[in-house]
C-alpha atoms as a PDB file:
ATOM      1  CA  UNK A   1       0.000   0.000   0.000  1.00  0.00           C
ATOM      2  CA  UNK A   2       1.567   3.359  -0.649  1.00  0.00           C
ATOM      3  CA  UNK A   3       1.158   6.544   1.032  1.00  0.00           C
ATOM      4  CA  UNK A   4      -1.105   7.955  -0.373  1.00  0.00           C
ATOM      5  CA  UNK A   5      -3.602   5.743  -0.125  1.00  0.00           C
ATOM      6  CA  UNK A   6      -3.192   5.107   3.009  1.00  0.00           C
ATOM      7  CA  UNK A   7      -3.532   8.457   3.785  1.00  0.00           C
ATOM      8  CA  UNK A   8      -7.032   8.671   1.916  1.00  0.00           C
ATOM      9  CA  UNK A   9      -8.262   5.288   3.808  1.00  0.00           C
ATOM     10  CA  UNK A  10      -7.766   7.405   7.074  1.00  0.00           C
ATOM     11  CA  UNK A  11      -9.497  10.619   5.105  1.00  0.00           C
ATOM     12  CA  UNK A  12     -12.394   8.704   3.964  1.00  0.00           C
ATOM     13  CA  UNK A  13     -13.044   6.852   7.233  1.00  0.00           C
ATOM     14  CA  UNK A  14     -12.809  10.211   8.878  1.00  0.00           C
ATOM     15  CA  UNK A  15     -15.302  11.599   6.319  1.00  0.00           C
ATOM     16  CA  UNK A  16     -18.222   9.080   6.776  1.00  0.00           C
ATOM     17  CA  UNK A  17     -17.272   9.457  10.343  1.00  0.00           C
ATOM     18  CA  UNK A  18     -16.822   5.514  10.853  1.00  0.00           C
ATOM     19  CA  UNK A  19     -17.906   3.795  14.132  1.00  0.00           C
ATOM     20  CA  UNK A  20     -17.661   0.635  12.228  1.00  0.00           C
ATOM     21  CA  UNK A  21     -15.683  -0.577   9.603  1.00  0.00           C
ATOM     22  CA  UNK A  22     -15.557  -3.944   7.521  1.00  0.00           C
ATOM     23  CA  UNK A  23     -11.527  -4.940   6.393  1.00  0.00           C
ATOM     24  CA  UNK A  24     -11.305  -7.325   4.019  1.00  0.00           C
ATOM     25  CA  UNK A  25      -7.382  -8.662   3.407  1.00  0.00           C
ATOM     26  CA  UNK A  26      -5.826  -7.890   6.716  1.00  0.00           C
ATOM     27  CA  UNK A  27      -2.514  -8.341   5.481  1.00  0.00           C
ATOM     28  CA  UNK A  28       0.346  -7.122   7.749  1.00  0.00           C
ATOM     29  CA  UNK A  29      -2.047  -3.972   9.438  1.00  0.00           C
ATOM     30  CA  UNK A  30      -0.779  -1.268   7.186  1.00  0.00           C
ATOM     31  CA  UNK A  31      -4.259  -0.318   5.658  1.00  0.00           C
ATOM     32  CA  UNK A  32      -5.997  -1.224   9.228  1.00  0.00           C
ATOM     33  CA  UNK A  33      -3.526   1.083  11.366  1.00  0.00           C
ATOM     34  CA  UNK A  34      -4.852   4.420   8.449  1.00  0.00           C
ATOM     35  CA  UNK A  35      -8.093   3.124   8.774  1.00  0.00           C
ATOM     36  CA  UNK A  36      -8.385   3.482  12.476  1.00  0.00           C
ATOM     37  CA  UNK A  37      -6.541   6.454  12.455  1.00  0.00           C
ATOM     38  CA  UNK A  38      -9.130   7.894  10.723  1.00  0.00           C
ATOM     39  CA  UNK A  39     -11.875   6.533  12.602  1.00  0.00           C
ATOM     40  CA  UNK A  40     -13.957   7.671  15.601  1.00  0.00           C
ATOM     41  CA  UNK A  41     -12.058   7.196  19.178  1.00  0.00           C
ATOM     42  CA  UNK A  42     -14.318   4.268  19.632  1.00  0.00           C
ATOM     43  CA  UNK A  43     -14.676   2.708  16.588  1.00  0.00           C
ATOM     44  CA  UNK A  44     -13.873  -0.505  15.884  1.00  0.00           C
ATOM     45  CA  UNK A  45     -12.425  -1.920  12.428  1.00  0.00           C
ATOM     46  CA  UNK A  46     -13.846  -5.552  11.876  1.00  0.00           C
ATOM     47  CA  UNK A  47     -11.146  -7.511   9.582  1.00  0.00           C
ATOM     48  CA  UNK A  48     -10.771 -10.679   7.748  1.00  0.00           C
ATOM     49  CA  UNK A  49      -8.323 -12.949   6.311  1.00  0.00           C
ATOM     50  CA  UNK A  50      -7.859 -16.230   5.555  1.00  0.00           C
ATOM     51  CA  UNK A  51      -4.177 -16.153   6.463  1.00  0.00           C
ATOM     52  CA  UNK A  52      -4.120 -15.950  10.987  1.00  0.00           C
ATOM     53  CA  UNK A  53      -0.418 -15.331  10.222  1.00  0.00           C
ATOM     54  CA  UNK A  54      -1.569 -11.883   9.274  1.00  0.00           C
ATOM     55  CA  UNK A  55      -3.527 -11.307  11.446  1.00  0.00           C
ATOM     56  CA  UNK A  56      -1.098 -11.629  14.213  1.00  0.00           C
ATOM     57  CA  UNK A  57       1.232  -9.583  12.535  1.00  0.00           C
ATOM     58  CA  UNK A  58      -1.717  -7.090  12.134  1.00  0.00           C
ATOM     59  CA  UNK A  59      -2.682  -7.174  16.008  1.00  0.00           C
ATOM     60  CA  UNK A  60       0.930  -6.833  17.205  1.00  0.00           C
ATOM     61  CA  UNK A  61       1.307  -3.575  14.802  1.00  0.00           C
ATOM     62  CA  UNK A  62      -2.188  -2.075  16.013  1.00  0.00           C
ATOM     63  CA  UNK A  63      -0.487  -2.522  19.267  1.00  0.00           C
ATOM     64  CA  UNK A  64       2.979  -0.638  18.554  1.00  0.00           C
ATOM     65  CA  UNK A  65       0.769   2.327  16.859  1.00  0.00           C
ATOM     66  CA  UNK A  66      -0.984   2.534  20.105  1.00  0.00           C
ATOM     67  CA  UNK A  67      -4.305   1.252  19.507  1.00  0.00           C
ATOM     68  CA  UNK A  68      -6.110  -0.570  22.426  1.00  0.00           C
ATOM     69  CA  UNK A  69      -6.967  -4.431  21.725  1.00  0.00           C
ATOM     70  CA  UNK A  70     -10.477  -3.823  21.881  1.00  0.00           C
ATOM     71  CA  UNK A  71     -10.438  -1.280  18.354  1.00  0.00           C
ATOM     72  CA  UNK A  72      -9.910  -4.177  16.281  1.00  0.00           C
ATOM     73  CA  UNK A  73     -11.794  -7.744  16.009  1.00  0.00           C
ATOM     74  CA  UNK A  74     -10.047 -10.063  13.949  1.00  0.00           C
ATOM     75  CA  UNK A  75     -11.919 -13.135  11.942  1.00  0.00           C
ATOM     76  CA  UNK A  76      -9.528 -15.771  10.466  1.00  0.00           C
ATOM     77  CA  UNK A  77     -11.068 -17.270   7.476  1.00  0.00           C
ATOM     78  CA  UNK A  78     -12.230 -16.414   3.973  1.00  0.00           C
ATOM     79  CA  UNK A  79     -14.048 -12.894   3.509  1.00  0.00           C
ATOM     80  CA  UNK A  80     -16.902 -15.161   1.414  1.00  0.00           C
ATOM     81  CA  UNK A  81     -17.730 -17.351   4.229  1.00  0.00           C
ATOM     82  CA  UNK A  82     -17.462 -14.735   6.998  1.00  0.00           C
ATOM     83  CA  UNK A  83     -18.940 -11.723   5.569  1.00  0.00           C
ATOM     84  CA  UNK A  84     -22.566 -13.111   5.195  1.00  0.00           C
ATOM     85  CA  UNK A  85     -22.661 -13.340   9.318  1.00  0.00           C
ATOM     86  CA  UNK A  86     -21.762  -9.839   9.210  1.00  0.00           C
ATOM     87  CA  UNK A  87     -24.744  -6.971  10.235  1.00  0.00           C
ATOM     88  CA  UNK A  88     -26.979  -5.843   7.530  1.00  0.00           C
ATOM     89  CA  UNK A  89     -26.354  -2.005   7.250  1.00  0.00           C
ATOM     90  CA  UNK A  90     -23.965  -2.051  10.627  1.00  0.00           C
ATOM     91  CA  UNK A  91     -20.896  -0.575   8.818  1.00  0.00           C
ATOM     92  CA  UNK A  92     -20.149   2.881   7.570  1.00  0.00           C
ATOM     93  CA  UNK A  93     -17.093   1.781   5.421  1.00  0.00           C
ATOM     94  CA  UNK A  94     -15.994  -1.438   3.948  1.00  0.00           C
ATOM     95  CA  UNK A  95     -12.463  -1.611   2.633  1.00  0.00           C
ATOM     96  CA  UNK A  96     -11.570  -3.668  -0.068  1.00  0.00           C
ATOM     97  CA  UNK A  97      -8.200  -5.513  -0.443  1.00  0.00           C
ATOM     98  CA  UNK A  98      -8.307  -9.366  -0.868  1.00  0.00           C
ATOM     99  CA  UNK A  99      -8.786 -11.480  -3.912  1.00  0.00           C
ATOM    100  CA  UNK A 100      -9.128  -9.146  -6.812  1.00  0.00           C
ATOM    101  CA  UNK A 101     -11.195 -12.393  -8.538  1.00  0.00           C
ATOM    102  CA  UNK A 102     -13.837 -12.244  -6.023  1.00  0.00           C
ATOM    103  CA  UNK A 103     -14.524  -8.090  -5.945  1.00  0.00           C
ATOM    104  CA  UNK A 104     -17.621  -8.465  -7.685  1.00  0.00           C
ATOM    105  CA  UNK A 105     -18.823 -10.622  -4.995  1.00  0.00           C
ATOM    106  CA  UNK A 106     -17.429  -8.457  -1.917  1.00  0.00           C
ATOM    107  CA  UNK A 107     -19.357  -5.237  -3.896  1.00  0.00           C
ATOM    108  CA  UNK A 108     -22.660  -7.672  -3.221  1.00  0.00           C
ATOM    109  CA  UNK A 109     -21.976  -8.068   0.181  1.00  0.00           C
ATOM    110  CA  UNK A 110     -21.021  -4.696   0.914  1.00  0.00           C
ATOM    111  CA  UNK A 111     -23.957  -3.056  -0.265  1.00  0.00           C
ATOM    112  CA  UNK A 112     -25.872  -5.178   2.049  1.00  0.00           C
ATOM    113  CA  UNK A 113     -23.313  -4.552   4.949  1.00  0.00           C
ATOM    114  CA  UNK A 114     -23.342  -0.473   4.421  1.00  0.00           C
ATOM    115  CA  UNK A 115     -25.915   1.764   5.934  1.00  0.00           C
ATOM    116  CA  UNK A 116     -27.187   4.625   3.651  1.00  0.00           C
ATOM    117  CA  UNK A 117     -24.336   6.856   3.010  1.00  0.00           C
ATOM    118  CA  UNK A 118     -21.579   4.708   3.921  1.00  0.00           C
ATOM    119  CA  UNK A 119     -18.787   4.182   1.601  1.00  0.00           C
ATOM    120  CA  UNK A 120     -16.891   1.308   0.070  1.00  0.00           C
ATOM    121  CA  UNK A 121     -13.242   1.037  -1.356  1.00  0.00           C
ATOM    122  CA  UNK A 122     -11.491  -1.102  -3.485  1.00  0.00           C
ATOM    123  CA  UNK A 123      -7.861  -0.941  -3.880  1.00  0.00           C
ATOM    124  CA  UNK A 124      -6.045  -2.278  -6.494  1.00  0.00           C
ATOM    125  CA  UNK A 125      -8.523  -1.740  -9.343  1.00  0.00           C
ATOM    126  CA  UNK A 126      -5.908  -0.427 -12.210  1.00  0.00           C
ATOM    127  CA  UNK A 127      -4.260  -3.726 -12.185  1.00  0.00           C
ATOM    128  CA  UNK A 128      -0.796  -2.215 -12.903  1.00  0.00           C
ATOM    129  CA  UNK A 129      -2.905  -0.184 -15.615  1.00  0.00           C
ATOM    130  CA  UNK A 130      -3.583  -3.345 -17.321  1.00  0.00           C
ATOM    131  CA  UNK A 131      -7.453  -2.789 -16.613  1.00  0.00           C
ATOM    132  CA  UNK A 132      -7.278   0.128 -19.564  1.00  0.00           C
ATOM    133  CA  UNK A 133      -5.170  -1.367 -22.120  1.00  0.00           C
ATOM    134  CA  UNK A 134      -6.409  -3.161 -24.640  1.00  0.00           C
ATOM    135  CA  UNK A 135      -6.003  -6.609 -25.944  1.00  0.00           C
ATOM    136  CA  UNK A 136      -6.416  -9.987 -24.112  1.00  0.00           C
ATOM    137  CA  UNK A 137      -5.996  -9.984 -20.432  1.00  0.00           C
ATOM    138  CA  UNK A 138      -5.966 -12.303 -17.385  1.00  0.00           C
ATOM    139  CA  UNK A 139      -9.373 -13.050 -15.568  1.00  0.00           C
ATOM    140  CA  UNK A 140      -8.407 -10.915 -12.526  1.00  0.00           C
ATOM    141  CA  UNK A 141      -7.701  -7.537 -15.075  1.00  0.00           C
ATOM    142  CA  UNK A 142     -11.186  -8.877 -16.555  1.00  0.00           C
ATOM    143  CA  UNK A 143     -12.898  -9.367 -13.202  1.00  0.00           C
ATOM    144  CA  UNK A 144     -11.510  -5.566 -12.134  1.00  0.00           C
ATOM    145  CA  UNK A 145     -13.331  -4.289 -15.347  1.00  0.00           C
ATOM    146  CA  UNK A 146     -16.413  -6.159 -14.832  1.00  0.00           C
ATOM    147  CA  UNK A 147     -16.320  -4.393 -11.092  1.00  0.00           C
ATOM    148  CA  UNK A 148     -15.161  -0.904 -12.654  1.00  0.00           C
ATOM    149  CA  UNK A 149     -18.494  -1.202 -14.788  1.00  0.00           C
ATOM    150  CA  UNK A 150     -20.697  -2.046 -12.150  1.00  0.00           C
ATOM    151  CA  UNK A 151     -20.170   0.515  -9.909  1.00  0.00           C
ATOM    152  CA  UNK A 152     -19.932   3.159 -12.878  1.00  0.00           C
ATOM    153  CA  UNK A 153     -23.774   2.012 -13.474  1.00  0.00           C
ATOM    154  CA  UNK A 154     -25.044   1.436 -10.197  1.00  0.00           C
ATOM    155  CA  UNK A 155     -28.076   3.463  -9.372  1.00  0.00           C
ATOM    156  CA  UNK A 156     -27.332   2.702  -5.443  1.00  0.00           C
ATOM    157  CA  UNK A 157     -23.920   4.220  -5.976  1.00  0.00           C
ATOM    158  CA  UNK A 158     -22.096   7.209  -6.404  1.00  0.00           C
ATOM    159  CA  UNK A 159     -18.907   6.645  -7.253  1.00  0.00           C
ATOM    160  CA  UNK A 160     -15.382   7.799  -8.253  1.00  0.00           C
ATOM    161  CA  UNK A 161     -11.979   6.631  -9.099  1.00  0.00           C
ATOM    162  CA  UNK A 162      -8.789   7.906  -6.651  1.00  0.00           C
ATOM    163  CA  UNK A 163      -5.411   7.791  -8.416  1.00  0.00           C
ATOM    164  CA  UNK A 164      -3.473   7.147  -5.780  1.00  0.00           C
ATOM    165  CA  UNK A 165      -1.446   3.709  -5.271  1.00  0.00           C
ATOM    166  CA  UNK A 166      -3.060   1.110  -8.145  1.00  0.00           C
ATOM    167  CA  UNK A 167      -6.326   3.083  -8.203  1.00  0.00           C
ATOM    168  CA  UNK A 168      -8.501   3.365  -5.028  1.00  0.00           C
ATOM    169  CA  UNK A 169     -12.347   2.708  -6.260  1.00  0.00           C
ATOM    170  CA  UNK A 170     -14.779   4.762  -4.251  1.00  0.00           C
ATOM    171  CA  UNK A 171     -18.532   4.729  -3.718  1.00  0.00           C
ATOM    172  CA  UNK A 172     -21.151   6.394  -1.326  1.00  0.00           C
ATOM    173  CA  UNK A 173     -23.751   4.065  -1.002  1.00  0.00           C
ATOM    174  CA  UNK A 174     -27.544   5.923  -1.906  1.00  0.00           C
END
């Protein structure tokens, strides 16, 4: 994750002014440490990976940027399986970074997990700026367009397209 979009996780969490936020792709707690930084004092970021290993790493990094233990609940496992127990309309932001093959299916579940006016992100979705060139292309650079074009014609979205990192998708939910 580069700077800059770390820096507008932390904007846009501030922005919806997020209680409750939905991370999927834990990874090693960069993107979680700018998304609670961003966040309300007593928020708390809900993320998921399939890979504990991460999450560990994640937990002991919230720690060292001085977040208290109870800011972040961590579920182990894959963001398909654990994101249907997840409250309808409970979050104000869902965040976006796991398998780039399944973002059409997190963009279902997130619109059923965001309450009016809460916003989800999607980070990767230039695909090295392979999603724009033309010519044949690998399923995930098709799967990112297929996402790109469903947001762009959602009637329950406005969205928009940050160019910071690899592209940082956007959209307030209607």
């Amino acid at each position: 994750m580069t700077p800059g979009t770390g820096s507008a996780l932390g904007l846009l969490a501030a922005a919806v002014d997020a209680k409750a936020v939905a991370e999927i792709g834990t990874g090693f707690g960069v993107s979680g440490i700018h998304l609670l930084q961003g966040m309300r004092p007593d928020g708390v970021l809900t993320t998921v990976d399939p890979e504990p290993e991460h999450q560990q790493f994640a937990r002991q990094a919230f720690r060292a940027a001085g977040f208290a233990s109870n800011r972040a609940r961590f579920i182990p496992g894959r963001a398909l399986d654990v994101l249907p127990r997840l409250a309808d309309a409970g979050y104000d932001l869902v965040f976006c970074d796991g398998d780039r093959l399944e973002y059409l299916d997190y963009l279902d579940e997130s619109l059923r997990l965001l309450r009016p006016g809460g916003l989800v992100a999607f980070e990767g979705v230039l695909g090295g700026g392979r999603t724009i060139d033309s010519g044949p292309q690998p399923t995930e650079v098709l799967r990112l367009r297929e996402l790109l074009r469903a947001v762009r014609e959602s009637q329950e979205l406005v969205p928009s397209l940050l160019p910071v990192g690899d592209g940082l998708l956007c959209a307030v939910k209607r």
